[in-house]
Protein backbone atom coordinates (compact mmCIF):
# COMPACT_ATOMS: atom_id res chain seq x y z
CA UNK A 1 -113.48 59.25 -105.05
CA UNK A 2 -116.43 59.50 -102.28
CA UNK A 3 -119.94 58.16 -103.12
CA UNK A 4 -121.20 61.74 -104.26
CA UNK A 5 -118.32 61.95 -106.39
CA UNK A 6 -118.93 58.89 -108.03
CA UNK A 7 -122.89 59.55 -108.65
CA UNK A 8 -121.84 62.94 -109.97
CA UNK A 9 -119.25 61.03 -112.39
CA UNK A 10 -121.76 58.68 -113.10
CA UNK A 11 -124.46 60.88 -113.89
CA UNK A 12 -121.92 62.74 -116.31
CA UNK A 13 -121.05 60.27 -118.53
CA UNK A 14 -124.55 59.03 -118.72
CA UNK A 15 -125.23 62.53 -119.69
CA UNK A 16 -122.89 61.74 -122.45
CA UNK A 17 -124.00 58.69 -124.31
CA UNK A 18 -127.92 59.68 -124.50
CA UNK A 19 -126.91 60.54 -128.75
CA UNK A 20 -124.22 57.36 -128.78
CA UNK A 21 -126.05 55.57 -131.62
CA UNK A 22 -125.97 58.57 -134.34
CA UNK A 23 -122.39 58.90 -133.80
CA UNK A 24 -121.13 58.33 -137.84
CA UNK A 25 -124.34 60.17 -138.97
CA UNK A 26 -123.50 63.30 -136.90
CA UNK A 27 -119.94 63.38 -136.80
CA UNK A 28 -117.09 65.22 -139.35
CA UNK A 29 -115.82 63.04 -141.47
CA UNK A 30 -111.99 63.16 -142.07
CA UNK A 31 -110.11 61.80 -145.09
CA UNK A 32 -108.52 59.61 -142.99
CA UNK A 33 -112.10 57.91 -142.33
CA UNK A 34 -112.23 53.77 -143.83
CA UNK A 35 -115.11 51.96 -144.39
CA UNK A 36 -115.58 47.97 -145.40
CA UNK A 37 -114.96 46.48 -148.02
CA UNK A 38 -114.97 42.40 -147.25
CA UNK A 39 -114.51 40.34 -144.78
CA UNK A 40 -113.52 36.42 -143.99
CA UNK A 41 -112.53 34.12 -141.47
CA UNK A 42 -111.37 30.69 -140.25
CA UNK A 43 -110.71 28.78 -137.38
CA UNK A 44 -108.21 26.76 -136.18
CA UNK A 45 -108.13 24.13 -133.40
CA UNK A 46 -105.69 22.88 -130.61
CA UNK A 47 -105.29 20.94 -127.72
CA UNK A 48 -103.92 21.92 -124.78
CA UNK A 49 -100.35 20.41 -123.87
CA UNK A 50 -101.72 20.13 -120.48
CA UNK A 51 -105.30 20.93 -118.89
CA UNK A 52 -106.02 23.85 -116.97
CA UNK A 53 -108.49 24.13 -114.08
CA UNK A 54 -110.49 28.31 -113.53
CA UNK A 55 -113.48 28.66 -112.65
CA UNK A 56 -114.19 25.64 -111.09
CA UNK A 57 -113.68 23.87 -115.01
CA UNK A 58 -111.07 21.89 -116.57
CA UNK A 59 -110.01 22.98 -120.25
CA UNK A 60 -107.97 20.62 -122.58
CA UNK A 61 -108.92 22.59 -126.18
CA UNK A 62 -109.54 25.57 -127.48
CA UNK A 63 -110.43 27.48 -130.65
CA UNK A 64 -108.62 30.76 -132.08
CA UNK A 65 -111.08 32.83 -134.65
CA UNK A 66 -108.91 34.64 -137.36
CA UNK A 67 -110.09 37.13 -139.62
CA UNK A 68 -109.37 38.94 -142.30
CA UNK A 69 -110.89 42.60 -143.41
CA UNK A 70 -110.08 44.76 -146.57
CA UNK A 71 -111.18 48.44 -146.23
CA UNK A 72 -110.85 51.07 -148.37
CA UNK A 73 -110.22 55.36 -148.06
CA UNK A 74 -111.99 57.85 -149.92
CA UNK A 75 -109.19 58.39 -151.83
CA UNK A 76 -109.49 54.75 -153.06
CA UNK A 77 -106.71 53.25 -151.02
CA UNK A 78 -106.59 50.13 -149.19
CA UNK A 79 -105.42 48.16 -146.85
CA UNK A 80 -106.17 44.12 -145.44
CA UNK A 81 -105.87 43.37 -141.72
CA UNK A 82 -105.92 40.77 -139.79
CA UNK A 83 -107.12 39.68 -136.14
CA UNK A 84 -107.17 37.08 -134.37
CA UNK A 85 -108.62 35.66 -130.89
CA UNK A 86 -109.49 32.56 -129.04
CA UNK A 87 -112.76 32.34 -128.23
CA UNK A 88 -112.63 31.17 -124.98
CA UNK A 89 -115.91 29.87 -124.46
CA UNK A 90 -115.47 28.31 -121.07
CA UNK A 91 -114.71 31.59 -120.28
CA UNK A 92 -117.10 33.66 -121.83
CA UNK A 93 -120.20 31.78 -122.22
CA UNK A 94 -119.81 29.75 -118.84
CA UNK A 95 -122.72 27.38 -118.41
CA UNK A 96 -124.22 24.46 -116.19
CA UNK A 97 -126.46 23.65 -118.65
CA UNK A 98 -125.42 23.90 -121.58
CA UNK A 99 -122.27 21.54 -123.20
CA UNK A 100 -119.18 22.96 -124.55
CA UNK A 101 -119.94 22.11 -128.23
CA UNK A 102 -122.76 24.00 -128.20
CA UNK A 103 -121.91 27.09 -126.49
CA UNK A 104 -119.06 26.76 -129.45
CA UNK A 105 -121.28 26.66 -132.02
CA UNK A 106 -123.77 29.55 -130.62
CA UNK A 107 -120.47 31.45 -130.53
CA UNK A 108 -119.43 30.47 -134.32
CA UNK A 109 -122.85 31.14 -135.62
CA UNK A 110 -122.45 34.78 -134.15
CA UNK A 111 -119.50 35.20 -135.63
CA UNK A 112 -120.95 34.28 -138.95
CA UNK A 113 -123.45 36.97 -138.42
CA UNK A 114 -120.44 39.64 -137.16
CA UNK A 115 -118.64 39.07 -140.40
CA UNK A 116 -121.81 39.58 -142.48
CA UNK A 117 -123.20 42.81 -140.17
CA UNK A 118 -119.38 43.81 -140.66
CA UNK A 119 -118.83 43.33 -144.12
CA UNK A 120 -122.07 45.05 -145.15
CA UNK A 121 -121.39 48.46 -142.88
CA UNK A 122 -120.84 50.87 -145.44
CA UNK A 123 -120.13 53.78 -143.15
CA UNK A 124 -117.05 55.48 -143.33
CA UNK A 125 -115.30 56.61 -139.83
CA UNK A 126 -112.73 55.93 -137.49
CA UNK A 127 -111.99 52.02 -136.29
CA UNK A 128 -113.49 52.94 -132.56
CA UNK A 129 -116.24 54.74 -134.45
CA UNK A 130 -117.31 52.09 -136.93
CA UNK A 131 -117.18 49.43 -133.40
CA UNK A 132 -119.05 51.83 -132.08
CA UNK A 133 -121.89 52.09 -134.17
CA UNK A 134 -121.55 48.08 -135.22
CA UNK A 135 -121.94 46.76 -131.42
CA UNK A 136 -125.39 47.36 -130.84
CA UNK A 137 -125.89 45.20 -133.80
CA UNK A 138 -123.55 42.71 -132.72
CA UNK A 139 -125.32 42.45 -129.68
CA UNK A 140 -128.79 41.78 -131.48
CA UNK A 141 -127.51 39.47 -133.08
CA UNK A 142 -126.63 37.68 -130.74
CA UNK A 143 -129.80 37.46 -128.87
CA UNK A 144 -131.61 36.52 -131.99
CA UNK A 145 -129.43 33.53 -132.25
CA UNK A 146 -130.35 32.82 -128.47
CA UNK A 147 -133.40 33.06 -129.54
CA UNK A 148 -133.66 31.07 -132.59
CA UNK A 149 -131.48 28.92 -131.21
CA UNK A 150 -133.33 28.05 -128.29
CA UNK A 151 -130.48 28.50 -125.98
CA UNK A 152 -131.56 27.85 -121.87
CA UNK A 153 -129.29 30.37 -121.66
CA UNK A 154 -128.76 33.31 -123.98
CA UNK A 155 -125.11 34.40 -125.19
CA UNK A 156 -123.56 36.58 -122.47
CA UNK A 157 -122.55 40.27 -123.46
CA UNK A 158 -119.16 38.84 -122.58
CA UNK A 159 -118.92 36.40 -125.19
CA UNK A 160 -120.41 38.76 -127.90
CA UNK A 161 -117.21 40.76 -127.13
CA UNK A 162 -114.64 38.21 -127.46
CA UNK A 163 -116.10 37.08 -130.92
CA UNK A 164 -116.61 40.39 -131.85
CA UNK A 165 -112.96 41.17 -130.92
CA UNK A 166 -111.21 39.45 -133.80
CA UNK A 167 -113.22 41.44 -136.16
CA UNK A 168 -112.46 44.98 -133.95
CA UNK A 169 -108.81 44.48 -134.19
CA UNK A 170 -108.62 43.55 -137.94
CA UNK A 171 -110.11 46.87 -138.42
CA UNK A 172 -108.00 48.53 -136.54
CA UNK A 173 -104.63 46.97 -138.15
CA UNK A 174 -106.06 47.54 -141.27
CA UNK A 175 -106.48 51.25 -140.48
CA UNK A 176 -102.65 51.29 -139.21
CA UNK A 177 -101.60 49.77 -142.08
CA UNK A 178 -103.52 51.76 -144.58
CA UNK A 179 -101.92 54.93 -143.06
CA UNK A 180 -98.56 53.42 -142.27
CA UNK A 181 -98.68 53.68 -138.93
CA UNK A 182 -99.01 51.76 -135.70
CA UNK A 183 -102.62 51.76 -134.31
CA UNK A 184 -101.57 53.80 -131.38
CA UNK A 185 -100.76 56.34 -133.36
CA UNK A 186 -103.91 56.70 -134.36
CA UNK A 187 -105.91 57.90 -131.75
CA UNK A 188 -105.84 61.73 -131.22
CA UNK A 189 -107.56 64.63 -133.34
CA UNK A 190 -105.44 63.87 -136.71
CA UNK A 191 -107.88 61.16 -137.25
CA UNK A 192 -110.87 60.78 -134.84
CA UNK A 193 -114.02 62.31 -135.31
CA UNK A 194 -115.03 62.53 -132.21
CA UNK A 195 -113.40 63.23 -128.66
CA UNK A 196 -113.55 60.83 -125.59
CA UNK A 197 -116.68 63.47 -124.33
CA UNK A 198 -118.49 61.75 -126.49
CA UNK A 199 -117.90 58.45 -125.50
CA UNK A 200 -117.57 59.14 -121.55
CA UNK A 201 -118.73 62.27 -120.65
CA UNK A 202 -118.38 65.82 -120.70
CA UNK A 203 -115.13 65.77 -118.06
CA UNK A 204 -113.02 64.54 -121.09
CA UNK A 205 -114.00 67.63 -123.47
CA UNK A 206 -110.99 67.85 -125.34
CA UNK A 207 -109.68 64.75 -124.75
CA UNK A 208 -108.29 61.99 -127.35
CA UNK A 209 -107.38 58.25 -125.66
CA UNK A 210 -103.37 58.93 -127.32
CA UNK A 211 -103.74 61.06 -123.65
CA UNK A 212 -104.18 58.54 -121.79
CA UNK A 213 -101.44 55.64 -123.59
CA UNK A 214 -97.99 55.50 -125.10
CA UNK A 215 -97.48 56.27 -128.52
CA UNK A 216 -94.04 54.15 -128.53
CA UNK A 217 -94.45 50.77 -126.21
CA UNK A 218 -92.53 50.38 -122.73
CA UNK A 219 -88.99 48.43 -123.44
CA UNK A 220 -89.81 45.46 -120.99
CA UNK A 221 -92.56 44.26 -118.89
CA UNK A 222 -93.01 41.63 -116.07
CA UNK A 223 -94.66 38.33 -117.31
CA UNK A 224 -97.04 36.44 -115.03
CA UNK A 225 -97.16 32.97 -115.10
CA UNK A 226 -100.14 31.08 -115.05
CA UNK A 227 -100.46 28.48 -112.04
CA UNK A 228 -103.69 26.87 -112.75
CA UNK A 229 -105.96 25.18 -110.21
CA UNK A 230 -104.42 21.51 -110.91
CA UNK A 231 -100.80 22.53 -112.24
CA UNK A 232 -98.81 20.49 -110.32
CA UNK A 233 -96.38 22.25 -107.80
CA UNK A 234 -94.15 19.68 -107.23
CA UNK A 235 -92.96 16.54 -108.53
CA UNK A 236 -95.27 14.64 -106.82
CA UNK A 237 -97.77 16.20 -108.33
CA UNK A 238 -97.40 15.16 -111.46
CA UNK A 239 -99.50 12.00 -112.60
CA UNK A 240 -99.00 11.71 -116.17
CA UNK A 241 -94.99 13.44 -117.22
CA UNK A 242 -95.69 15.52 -120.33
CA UNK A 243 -91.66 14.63 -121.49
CA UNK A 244 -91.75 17.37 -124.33
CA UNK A 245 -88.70 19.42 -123.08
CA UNK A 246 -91.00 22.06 -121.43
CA UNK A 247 -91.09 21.91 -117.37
CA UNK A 248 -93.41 20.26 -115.63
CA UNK A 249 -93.37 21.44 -112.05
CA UNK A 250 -93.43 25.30 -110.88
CA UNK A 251 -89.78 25.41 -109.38
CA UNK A 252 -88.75 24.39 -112.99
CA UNK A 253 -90.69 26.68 -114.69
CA UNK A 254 -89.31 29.80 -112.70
CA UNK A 255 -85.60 28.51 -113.29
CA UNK A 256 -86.75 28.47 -117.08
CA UNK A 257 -88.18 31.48 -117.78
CA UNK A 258 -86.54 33.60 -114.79
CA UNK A 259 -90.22 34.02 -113.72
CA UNK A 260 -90.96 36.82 -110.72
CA UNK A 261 -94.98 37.17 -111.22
CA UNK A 262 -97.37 34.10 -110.42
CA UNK A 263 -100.62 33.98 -111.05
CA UNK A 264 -102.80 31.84 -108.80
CA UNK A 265 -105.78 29.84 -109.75
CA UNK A 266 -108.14 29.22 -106.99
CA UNK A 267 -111.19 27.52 -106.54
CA UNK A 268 -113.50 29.94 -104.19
CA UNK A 269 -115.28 27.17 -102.64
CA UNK A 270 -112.61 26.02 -99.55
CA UNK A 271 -111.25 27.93 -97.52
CA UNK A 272 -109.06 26.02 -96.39
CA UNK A 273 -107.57 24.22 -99.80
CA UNK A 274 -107.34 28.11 -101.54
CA UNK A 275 -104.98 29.27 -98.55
CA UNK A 276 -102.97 26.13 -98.68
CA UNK A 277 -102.32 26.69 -102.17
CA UNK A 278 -101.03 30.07 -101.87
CA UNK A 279 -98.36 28.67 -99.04
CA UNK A 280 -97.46 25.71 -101.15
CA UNK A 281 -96.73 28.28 -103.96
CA UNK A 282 -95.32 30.51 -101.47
CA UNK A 283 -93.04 27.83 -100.69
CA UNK A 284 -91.96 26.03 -103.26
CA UNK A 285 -91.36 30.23 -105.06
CA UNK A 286 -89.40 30.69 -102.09
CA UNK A 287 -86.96 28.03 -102.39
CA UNK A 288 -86.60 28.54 -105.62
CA UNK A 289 -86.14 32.27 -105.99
CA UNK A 290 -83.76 32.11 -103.03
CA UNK A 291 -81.46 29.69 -104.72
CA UNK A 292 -81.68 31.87 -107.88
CA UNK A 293 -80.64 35.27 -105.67
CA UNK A 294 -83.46 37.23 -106.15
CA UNK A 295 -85.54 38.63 -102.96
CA UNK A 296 -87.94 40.40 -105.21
CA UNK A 297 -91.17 38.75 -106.55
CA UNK A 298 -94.89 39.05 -106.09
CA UNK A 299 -98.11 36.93 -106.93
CA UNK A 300 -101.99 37.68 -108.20
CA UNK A 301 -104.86 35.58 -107.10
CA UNK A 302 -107.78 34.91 -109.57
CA UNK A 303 -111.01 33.51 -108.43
CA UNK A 304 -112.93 33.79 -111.38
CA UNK A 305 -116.08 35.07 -109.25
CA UNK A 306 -116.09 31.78 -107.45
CA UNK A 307 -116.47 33.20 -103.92
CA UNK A 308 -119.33 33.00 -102.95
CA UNK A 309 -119.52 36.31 -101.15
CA UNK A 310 -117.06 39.09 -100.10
CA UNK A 311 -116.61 38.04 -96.48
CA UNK A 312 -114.97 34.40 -97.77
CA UNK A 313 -112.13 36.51 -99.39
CA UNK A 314 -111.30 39.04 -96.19
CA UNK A 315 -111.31 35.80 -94.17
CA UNK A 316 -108.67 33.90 -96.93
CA UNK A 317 -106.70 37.08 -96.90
CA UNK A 318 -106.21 37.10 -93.28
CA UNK A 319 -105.64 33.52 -92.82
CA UNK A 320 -102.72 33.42 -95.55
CA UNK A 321 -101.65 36.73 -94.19
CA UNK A 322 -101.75 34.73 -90.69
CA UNK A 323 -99.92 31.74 -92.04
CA UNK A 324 -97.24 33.30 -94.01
CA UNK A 325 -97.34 37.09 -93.95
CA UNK A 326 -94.23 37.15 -96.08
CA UNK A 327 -96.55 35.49 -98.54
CA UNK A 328 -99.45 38.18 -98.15
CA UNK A 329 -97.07 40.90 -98.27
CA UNK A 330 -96.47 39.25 -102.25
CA UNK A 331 -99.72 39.52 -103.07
CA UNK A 332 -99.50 42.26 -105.48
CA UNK A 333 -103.53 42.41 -106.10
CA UNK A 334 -106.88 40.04 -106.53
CA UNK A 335 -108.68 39.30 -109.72
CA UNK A 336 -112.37 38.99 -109.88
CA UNK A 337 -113.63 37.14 -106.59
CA UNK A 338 -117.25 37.25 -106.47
CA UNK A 339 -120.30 36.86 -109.27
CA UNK A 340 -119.68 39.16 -112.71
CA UNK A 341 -122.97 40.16 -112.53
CA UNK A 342 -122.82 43.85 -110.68
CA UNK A 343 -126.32 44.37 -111.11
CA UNK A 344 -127.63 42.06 -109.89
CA UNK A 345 -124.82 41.31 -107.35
CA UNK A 346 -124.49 44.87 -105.12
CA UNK A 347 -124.12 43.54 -101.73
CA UNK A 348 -120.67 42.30 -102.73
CA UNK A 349 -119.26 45.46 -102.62
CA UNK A 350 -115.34 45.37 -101.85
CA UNK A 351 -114.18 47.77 -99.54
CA UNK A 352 -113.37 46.24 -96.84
CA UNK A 353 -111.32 43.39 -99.19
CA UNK A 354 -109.45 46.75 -100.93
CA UNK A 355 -108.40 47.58 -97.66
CA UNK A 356 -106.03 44.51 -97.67
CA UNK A 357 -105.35 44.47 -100.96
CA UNK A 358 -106.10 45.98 -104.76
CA UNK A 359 -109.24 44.01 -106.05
CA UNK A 360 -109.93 43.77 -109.49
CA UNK A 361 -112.50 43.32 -112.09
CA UNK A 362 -112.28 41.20 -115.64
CA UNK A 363 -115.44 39.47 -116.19
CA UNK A 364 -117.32 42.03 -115.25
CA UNK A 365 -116.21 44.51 -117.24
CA UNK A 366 -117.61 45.20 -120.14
CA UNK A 367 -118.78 48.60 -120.79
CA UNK A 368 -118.41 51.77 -118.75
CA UNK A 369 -121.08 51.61 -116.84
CA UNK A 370 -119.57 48.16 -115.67
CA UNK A 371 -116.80 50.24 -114.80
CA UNK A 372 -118.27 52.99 -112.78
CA UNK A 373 -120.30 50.69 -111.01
CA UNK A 374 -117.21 48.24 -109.59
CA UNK A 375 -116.06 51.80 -108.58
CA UNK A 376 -118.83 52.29 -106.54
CA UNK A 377 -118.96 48.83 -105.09
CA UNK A 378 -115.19 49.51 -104.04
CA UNK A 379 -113.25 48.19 -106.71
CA UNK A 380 -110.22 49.27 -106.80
CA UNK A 381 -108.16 48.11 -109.86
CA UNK A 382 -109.61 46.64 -113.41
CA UNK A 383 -108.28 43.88 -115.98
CA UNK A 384 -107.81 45.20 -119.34
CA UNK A 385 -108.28 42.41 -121.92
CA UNK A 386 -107.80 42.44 -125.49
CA UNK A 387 -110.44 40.20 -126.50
CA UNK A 388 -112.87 42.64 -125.40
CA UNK A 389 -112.32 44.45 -128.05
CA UNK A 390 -109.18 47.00 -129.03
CA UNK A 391 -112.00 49.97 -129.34
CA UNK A 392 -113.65 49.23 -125.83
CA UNK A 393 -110.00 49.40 -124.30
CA UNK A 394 -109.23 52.50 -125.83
CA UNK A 395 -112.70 53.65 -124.73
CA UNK A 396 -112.33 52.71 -120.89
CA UNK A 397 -108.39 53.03 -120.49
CA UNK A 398 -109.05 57.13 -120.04
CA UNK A 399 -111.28 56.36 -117.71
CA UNK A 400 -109.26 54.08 -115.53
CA UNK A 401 -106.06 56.48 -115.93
CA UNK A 402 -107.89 59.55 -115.22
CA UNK A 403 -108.89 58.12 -112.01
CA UNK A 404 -106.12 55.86 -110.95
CA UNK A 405 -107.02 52.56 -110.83
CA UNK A 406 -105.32 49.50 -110.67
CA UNK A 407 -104.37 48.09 -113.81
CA UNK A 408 -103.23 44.91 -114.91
CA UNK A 409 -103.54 42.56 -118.47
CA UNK A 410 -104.88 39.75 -118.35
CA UNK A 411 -104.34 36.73 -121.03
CA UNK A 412 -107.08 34.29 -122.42
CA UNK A 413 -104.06 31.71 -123.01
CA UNK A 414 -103.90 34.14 -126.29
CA UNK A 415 -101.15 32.43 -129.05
CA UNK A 416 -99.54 34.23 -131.69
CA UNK A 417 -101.48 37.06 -132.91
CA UNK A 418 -103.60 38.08 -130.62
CA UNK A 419 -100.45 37.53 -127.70
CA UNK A 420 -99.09 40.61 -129.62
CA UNK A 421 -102.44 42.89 -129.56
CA UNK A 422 -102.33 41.48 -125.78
CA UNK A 423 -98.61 42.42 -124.80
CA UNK A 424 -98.89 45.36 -126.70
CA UNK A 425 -101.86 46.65 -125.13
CA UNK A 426 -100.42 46.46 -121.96
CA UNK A 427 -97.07 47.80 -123.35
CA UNK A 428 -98.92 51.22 -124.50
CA UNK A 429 -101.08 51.88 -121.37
CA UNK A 430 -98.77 53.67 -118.81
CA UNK A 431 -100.45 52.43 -115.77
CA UNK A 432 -100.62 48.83 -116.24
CA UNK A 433 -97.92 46.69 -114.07
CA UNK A 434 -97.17 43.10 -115.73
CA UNK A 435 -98.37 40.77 -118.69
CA UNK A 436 -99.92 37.88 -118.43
CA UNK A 437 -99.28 35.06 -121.06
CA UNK A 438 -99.96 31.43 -120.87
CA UNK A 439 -99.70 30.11 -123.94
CA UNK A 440 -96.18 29.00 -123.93
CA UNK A 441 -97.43 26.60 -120.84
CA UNK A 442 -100.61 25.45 -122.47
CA UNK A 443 -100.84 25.64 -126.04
CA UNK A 444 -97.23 25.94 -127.91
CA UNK A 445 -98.02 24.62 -130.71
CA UNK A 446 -99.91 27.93 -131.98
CA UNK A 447 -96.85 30.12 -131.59
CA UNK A 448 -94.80 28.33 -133.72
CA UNK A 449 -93.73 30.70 -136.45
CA UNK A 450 -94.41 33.94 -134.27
CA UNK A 451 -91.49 32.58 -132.09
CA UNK A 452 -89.19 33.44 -134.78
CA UNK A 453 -90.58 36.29 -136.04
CA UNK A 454 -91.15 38.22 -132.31
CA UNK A 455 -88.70 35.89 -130.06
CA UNK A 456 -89.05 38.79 -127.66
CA UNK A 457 -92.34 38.15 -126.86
CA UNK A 458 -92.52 34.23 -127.03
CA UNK A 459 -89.22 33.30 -125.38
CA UNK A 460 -88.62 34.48 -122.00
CA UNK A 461 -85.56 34.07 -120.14
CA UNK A 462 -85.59 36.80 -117.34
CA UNK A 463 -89.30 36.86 -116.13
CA UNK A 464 -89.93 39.50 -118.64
CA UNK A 465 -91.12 40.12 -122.00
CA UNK A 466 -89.10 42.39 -124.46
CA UNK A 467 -92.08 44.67 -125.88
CA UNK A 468 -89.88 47.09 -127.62
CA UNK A 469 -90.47 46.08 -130.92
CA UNK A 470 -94.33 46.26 -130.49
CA UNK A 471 -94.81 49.18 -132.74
CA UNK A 472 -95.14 47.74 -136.13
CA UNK A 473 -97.74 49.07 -138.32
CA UNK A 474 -101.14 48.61 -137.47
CA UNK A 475 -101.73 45.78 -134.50
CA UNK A 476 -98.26 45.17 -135.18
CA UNK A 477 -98.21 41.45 -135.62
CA UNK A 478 -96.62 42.13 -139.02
């Protein structure tokens, strides 16, 4: 799509979403509309079995927000669902100045306030329509807490999304459940108000997301495994042996799981260290893979917008590609090099990076115009992410499909529940290539019970994750 394309696009959907906010008031409600009825939550707590290094930051912890929502038909049915999400904070609230406990507790106070503005929304509509009209509250909310707070730095839209995203996909299983159906059945004309014109312009009059995504889940799917910034890569590496019966050291890993997609942490701030970590993964996958038979595997790269501009990722590629272009010809794309921030960011505009390879944005994205604008800074692919919310992904998937962009899922070292909205996101959307899912490496302990229950997805023994089953009702972590 050339510039003038892309203005014209943009100008579209812009065109689109001037009534967004009156979208339950004006729209035709169907008897297959829900509306709240009470909601609760919890958290739980773990440690990592080992630390991981992104972004420049080591992790050893995390916390997974669960909720629970009841909702209720006009006919007087109903139906409880249940989501569930780490938060991710690290991640999503990223800060220099402020400490991990609090960026926590800024994020648990908002989700306080999501479960009351939730709770209390006594509109009835579709799950992407009730999100819809909740997430400009949401969003308040969360800078009033900044606010009242005194935060130096206010909650990100990014992290409003990921603690909103518990909440989004509870609704959305209990919709699927109420109606007996997997949630991706549920997303055509039978039951949405509205059509995706609405939501992204008039060039998708007509058109429902169920378009766009699978109704019934792909079979199988590549896993990639997580290779963070300090996992060690061989034995040597190691400085403390973990000696619970998982492996320790990549080449054991890939003989374990059969593993054929790597994902490579890197720090964006050396040169030189980021391209020989890529060659002592290439090397050590080499080995290995050759001794196993196979001649087929391929690696992603994830900066998490540590470089610090777009020229220090052509000049990496080329120097791995110098080094070992057997290694550069694995690289299947790259993940989010430079700031999130588009706005405010322009001159890092990628086309000249895309050239060499498919670049990719996850931080950044989150909302369409997010989108559009990576597109016309030369993005090429995009990260779709569960804990941005199941409604946003239905919202934006069109819109990457219709235009054929790269597509990948990424994890948030997700554990039991929301691993299955994760694998089964990227199971339903045609043009996505792998899944990504760490939590077997880092945090085991919270898939215990879900092991037995979906062994498909939480035991892998081929480099591949048996999705076929992801089609229970609702979510379908049933």
């Amino acid at each position: 799509m050339g510039n003038v394309a892309r203005r014209a696009f943009l100008q579209s959907v812009t065109a689109g979403l001037a009534c967004a906010p009156a979208i339950l008031k004006a729209s035709m409600p169907k008897t297959s509309d829900i509306r709240m009825e009470e909601v609760s939550i919890e958290y739980q707590d773990y440690d990592y079995r080992v630390p991981i290094k992104f972004g420049g930051i080591v992790g050893s912890k995390a916390t997974i927000l669960n909720v629970w929502c009841t909702v209720s038909s006009k006919g007087g049915k109903t139906a409880k669902g249940f989501g569930s999400m780490p938060v991710a904070n690290i991640w999503s609230f990223p800060s220099r100045v402020l400490s991990y406990d609090t960026t926590l507790g800024a994020m648990k106070t908002l989700a306080g306030r999501i479960s009351t503005l939730t709770g209390s929304f006594k509109e009835y509509g579709h799950p992407i329509e009730l999100n819809w009209a909740l997430e400009p509250q949401y969003l308040q909310a969360a800078a009033e807490i900044s606010q009242a707070s005194k935060l130096a730095e206010p909650i990100p839209k990014l992290c409003t999304l990921v603690t909103a995203s518990a909440f989004d996909a509870a609704v959305h299983d209990a919709y699927g459940k109420l109606h007996g159906l997997n949630c991706y059945h549920t997303y055509g004309p039978e039951f949405m108000n509205r059509d995706l014109s609405y939501y992204v312009g008039p060039e998708y009059k007509g058109e429902y997301p169920e378009k766009y995504i699978r109704k019934e889940p792909k079979p199988r799917m590549p896993l990639y495994h997580l290779v963070s910034a300090i996992d060690p890569i061989v034995e040597s590496d190691i400085k403390h042996h973990v000696n619970d019966g998982l492996p320790e050291t990549l080449s054991q890993w890939i003989n374990f799981n059969g593993l054929t997609h790597l994902k490579i942490k890197l720090d964006g701030d050396d040169l030189q260290w980021d391209s020989e970590r890529v060659l002592s993964v290439d090397r050590v996958a080499t080995e290995t893979e050759e001794k196993r038979g196979v001649s087929d595997w391929v690696y992603s790269l994830d900066f998490n917008e540590r470089c610090p501009n777009v020229q220090y990722l052509v000049d990496f590629l080329h120097m791995v590609k110098e080094k070992t272009p057997q290694g550069f010809a694995r690289i299947q794309y790259v993940e989010q090099p430079t700031a999130r921030d588009l706005d405010t960011h322009r001159q890092n505009v990628m086309f000249e990076a895309a050239k060499l390879k498919p670049v990719v944005i996850d931080e950044s994205l989150t909302d369409l115009h997010a989108l559009l604008l990576s597109r016309e800074m030369g993005y090429t692919g995009a990260a779709l992410k569960a804990c941005k919310g199941q409604s946003t992904m239905m919202i934006l998937t069109p819109v990457m499909e219709k235009n054929k962009m790269f597509l990948c899922v990424q994890d948030l070292t997700c554990p039991g529940a929301s691993l299955i909205q994760s694998a089964s996101l990227a199971a339903h959307v045609p043009g996505v290539q792998a899944i990504e899912a760490n939590s077997r490496q880092f945090m085991p302990a919270a898939n215990k019970g879900w092991d037995k229950r979906f062994p498909g997805v939480f035991h892998i023994t081929d480099g591949t994750m048996d999705t076929s089953h992801l089609n229970g009702l609702g979510i379908g972590a049933v």
